[in-house]
N, C-alpha and C. Protein backbone atom coordinates (compact mmCIF):
# COMPACT_ATOMS: atom_id res chain seq x y z
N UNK A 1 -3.33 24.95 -19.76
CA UNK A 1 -3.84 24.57 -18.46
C UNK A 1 -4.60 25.72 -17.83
N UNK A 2 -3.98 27.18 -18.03
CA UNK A 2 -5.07 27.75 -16.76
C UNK A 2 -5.56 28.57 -17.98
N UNK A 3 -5.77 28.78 -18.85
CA UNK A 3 -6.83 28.90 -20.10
C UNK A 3 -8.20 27.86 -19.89
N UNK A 4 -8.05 26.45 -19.68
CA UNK A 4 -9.19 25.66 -19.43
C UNK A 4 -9.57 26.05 -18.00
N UNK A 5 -8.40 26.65 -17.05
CA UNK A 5 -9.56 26.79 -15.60
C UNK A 5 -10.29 28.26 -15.70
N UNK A 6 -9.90 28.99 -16.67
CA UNK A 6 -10.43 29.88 -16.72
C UNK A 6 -11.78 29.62 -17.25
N UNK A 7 -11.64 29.15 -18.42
CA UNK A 7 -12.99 28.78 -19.32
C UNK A 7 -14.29 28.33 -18.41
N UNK A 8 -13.56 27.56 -17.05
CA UNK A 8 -14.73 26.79 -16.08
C UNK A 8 -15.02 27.94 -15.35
N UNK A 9 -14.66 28.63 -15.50
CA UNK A 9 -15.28 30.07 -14.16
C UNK A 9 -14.66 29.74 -12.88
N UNK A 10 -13.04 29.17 -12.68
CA UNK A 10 -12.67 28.55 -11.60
C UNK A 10 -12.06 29.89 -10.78
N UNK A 11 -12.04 30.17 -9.52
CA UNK A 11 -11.72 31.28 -9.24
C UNK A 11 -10.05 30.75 -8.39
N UNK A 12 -9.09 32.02 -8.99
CA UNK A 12 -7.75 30.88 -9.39
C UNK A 12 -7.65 32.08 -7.74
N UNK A 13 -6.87 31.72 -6.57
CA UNK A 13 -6.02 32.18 -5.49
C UNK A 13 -4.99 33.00 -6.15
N UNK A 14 -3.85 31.85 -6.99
CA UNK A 14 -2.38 32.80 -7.56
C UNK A 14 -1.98 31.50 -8.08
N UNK A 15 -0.80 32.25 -8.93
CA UNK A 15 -0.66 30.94 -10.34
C UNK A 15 1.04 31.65 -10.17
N UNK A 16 1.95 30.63 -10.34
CA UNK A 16 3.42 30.82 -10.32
C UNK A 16 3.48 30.47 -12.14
N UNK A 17 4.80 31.21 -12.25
CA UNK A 17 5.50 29.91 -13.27
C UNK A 17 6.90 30.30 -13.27
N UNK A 18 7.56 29.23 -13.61
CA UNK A 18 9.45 29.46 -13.24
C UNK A 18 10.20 29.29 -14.18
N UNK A 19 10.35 30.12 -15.29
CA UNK A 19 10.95 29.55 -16.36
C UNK A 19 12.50 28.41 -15.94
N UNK A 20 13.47 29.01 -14.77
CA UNK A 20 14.22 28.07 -14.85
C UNK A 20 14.56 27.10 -14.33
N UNK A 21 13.08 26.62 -13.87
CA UNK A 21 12.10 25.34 -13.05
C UNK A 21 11.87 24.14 -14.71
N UNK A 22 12.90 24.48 -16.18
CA UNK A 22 11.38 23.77 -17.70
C UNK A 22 10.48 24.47 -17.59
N UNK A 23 9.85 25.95 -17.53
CA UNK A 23 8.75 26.10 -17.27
C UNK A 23 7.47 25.68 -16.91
N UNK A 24 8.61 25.18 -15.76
CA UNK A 24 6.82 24.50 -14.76
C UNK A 24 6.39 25.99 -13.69
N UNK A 25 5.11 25.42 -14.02
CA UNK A 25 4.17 26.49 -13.34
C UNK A 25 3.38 25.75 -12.52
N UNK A 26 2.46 26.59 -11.22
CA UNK A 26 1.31 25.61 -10.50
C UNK A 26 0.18 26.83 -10.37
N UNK A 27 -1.10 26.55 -10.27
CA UNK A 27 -1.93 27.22 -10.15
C UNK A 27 -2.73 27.14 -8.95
N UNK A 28 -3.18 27.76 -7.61
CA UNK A 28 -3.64 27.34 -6.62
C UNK A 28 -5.40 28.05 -7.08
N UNK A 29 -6.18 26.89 -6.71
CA UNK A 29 -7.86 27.12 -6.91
C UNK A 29 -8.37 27.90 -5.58
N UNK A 30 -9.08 28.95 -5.56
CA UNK A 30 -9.49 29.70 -4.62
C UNK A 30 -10.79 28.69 -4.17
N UNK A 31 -10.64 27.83 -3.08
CA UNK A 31 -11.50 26.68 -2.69
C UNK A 31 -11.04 26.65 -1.17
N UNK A 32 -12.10 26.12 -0.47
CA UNK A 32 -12.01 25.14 0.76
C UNK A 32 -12.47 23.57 0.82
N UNK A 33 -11.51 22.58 0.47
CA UNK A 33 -10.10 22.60 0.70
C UNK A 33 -9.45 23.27 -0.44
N UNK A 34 -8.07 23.69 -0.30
CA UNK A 34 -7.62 24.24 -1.49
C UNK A 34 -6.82 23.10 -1.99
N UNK A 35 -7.10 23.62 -3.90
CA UNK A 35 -6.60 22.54 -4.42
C UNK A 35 -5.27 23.08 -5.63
N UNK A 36 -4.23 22.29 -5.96
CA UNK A 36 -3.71 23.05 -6.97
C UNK A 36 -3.43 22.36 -7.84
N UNK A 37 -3.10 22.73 -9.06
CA UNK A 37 -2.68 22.07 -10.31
C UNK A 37 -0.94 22.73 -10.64
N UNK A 38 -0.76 21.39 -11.07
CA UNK A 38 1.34 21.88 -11.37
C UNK A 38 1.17 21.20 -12.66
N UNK A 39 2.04 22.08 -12.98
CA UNK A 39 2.96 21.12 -14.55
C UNK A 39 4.10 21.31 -14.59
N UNK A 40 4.66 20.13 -14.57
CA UNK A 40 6.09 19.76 -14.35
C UNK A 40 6.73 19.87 -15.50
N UNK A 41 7.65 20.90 -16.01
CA UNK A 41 7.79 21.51 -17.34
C UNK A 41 8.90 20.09 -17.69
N UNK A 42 9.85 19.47 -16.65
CA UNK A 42 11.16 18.91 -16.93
C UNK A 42 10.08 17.48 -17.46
N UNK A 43 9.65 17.07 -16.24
CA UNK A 43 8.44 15.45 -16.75
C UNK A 43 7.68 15.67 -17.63
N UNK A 44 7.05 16.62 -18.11
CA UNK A 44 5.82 17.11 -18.75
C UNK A 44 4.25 16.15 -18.17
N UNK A 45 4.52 16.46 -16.89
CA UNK A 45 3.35 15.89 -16.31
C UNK A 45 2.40 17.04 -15.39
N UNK A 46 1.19 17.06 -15.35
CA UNK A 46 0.02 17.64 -14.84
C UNK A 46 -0.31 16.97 -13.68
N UNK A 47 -0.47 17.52 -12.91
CA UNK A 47 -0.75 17.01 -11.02
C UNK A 47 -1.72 17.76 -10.38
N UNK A 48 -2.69 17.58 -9.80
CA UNK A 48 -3.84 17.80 -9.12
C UNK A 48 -3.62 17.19 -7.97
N UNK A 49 -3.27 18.53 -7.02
CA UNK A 49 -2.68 18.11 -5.60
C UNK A 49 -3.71 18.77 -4.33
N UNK A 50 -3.97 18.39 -3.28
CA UNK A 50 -4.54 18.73 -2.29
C UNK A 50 -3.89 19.32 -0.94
N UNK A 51 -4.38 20.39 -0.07
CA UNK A 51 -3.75 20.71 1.01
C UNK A 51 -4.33 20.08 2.11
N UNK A 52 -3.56 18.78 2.82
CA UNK A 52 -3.98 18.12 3.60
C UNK A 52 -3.33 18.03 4.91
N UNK A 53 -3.37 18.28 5.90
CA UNK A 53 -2.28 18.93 7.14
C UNK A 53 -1.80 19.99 6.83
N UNK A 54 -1.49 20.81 5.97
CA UNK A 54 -0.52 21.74 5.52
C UNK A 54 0.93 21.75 4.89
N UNK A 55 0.34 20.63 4.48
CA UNK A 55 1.47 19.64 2.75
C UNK A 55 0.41 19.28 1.66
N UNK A 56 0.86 19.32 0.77
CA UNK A 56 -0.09 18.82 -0.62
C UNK A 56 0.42 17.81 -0.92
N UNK A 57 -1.04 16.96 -1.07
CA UNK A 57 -1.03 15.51 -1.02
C UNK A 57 -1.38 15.07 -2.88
N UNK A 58 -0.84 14.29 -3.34
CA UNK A 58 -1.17 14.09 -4.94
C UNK A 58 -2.68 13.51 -5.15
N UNK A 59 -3.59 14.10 -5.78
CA UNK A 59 -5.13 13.31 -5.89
C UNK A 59 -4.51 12.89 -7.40
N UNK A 60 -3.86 12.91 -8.31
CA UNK A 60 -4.13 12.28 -9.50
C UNK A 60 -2.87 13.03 -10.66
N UNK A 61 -2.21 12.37 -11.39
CA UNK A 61 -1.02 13.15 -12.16
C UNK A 61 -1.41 12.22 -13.50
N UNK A 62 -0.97 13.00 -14.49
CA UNK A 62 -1.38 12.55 -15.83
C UNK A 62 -0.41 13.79 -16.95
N UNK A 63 -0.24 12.44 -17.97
CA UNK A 63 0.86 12.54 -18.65
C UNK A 63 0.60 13.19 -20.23
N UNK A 64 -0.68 13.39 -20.08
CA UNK A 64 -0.67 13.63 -21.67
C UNK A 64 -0.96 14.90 -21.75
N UNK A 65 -0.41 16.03 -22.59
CA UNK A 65 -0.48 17.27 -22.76
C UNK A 65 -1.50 18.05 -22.44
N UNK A 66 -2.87 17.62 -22.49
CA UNK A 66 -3.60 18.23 -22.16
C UNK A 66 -4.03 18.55 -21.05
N UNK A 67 -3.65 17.33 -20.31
CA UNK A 67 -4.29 17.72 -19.02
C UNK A 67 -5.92 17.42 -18.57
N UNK A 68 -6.38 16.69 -19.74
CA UNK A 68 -7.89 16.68 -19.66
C UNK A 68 -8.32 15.72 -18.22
N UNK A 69 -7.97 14.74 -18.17
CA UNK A 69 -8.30 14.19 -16.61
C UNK A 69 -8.24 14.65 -15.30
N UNK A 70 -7.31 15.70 -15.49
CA UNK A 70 -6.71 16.54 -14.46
C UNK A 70 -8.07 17.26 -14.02
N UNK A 71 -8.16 18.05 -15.08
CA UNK A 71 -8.80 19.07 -15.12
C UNK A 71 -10.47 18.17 -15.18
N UNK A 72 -11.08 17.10 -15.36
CA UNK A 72 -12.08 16.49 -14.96
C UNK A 72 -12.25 16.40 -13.85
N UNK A 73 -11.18 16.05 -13.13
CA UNK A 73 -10.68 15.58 -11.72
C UNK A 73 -11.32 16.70 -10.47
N UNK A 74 -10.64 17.65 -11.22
CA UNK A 74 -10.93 18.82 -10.23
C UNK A 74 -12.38 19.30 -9.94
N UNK A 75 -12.75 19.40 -11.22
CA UNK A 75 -14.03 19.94 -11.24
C UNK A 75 -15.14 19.02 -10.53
N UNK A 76 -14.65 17.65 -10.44
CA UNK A 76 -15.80 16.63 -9.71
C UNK A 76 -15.38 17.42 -8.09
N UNK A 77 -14.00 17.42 -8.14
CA UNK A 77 -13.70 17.60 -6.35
C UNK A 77 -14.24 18.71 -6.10
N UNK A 78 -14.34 19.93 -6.88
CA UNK A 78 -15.02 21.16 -6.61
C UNK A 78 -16.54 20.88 -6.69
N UNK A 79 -17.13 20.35 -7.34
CA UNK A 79 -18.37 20.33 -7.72
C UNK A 79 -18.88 19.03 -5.82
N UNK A 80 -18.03 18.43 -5.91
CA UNK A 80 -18.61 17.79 -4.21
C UNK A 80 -18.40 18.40 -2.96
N UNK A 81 -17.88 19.66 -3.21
CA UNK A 81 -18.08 20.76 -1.84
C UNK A 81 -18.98 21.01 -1.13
């Protein structure tokens, strides 16, 4: 996951990961609005979440390892700034 946001030239804020979270990790995108990506190590699900009031709101979660929709996802929402 943040190997492909790297590859996009995405400029990352700060990236967690918790090993005794399943090693879920989240990555926050240095953007206005800011956006972040989680992977839920226990679900093995990918989430592309938004800061909307000052809670993150879900734009889109997807289940398959890669993450490829996710990571489509974002780049449209960044790319309509």
């Amino acid at each position: 996951m943040l190997g492909s946001l790297k590859t996009l030239d995405i400029s990352i804020a700060c990236a967690e990961y918790d090993e005794q979270a399943f090693g879920s990790r989240y990555v926050e995108i240095d953007s206005k609005p800011r956006y972040r990506v989680v992977h839920d190590g226990r679900d093995e699900t990918i989430v592309l979440e938004i800061m909307k009031y000052n809670d993150w709101s879900c734009l889109l979660s997807d289940k398959t390892k890669s993450g490829k929709h996710v990571i489509e996802k974002l780049v449209a929402e960044l790319n309509a700034i």
